[in-house]
Protein backbone atom coordinates (compact mmCIF):
# COMPACT_ATOMS: atom_id res chain seq x y z
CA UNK A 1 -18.51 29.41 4.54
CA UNK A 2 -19.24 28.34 8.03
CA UNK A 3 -22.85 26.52 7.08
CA UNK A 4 -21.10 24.56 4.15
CA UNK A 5 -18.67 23.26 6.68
CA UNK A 6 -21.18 22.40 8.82
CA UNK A 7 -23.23 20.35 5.76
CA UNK A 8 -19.96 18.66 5.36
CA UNK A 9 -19.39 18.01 8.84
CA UNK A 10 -22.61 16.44 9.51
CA UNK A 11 -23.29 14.76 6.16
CA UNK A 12 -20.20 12.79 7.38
CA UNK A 13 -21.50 11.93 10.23
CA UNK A 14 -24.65 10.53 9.09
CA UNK A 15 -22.67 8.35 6.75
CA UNK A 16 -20.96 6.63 10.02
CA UNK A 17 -23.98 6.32 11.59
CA UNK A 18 -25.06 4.30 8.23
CA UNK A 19 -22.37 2.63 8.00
CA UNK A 20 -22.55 1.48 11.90
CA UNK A 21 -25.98 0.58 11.37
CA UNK A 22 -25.70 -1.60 8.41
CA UNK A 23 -22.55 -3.25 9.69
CA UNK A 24 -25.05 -4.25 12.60
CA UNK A 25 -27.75 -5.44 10.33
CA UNK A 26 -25.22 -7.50 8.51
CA UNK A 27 -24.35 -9.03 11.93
CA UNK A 28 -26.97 -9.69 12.67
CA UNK A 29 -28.52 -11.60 9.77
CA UNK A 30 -25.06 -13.50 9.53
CA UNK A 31 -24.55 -14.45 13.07
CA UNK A 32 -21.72 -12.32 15.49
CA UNK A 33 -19.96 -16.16 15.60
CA UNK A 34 -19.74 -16.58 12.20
CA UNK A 35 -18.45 -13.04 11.18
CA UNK A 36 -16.12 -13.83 13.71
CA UNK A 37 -15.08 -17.32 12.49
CA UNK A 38 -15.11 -16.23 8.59
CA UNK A 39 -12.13 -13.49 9.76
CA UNK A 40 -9.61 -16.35 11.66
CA UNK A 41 -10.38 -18.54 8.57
CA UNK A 42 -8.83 -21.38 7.42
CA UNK A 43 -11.36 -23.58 8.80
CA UNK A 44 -12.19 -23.55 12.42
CA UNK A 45 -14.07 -24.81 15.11
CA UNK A 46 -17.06 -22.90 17.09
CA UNK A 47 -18.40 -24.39 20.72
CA UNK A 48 -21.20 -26.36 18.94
CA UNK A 49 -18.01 -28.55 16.98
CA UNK A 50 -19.03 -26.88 13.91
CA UNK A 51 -16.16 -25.68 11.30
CA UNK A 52 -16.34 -22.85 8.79
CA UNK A 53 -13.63 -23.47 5.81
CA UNK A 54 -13.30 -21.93 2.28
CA UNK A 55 -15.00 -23.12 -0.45
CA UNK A 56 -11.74 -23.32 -2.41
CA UNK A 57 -11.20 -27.50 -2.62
CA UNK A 58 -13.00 -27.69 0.65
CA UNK A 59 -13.68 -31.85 -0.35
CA UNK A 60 -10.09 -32.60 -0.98
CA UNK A 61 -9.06 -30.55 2.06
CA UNK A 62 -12.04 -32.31 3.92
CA UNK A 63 -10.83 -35.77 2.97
CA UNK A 64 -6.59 -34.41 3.86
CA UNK A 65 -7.59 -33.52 7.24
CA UNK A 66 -9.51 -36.60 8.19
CA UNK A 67 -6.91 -39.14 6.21
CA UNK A 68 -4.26 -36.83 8.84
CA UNK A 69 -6.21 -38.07 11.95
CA UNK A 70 -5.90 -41.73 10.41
CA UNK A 71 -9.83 -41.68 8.90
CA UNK A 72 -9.61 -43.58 5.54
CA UNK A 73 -12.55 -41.96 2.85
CA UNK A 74 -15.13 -44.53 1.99
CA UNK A 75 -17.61 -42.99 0.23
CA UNK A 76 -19.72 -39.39 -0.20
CA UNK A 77 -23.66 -39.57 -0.34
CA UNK A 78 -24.66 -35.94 -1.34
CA UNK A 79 -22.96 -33.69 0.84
CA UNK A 80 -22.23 -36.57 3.57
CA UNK A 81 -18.84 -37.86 3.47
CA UNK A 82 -18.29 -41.66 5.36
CA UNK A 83 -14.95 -42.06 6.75
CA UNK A 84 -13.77 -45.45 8.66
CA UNK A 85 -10.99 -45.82 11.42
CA UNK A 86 -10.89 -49.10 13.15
CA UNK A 87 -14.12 -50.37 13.77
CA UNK A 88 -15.65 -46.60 13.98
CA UNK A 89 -16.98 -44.65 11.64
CA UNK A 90 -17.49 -40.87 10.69
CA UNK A 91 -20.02 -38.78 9.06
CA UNK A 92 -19.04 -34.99 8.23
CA UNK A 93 -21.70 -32.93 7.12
CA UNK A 94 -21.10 -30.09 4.65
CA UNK A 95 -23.30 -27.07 3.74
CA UNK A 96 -22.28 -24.26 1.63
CA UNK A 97 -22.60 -21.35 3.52
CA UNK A 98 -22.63 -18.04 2.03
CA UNK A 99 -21.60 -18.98 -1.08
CA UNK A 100 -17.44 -18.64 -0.34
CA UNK A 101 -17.49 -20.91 2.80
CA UNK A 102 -18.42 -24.31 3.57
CA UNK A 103 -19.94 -25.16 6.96
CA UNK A 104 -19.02 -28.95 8.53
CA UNK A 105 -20.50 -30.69 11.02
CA UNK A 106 -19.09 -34.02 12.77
CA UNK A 107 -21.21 -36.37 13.67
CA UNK A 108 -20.48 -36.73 17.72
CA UNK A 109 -17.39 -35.09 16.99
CA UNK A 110 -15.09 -37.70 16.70
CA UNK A 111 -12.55 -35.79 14.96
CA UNK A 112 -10.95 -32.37 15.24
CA UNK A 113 -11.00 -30.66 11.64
CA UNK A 114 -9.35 -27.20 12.86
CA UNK A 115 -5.90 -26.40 11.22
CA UNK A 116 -3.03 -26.88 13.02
């Protein structure tokens, strides 16, 4: 009775320590800043000015968000998107990034895309 328990007890434990140790390869492959910005999600911003949204709509939310900070849509060249304000003008960047999220990139960063 006693060895089963111990079978048990450390068949258990070996499943942590694979579990741990693919959580850690997954973390690693992904990047420890994006795990961590695909769990606050609705699109935010990292220290390089990049944003992480949804892939759900992300052009219409894209285009919402910059008409919000007063950018008017021009046009959309692949997966560049041209917005104007005044005499300046915008380029956002997208890339899908694995496969649910989008990642953006602003060109100087001219506009703040977080949610508020």
């Amino acid at each position: 009775m006693k060895i089963k328990w111990k079978i048990i007890l450390f068949s258990f434990i070996g499943f942590i320590i694979l579990l741990v140790i693919l959580g850690a390869t997954y973390i690693n492959n992904v990047g420890y800043n994006n795990v961590k910005l695909m769990y606050k999600l609705n699109t935010k911003m990292d220290e390089d000015g990049q944003y992480l949204g949804r892939k759900i709509n992300s052009n219409q939310i894209l285009k919402d968000r910059m008409k919000r900070e007063g950018w008017q849509f021009k046009q959309q060249e692949g997966a560049a998107f041209f917005f104007k304000k005044d005499n300046k003008e915008a380029v956002v960047s997208t890339e899908i990034w694995n496969s649910n999220y989008v990642l953006y990139r602003v060109d100087d960063n001219v506009v703040n895309l977080a949610d508020k």
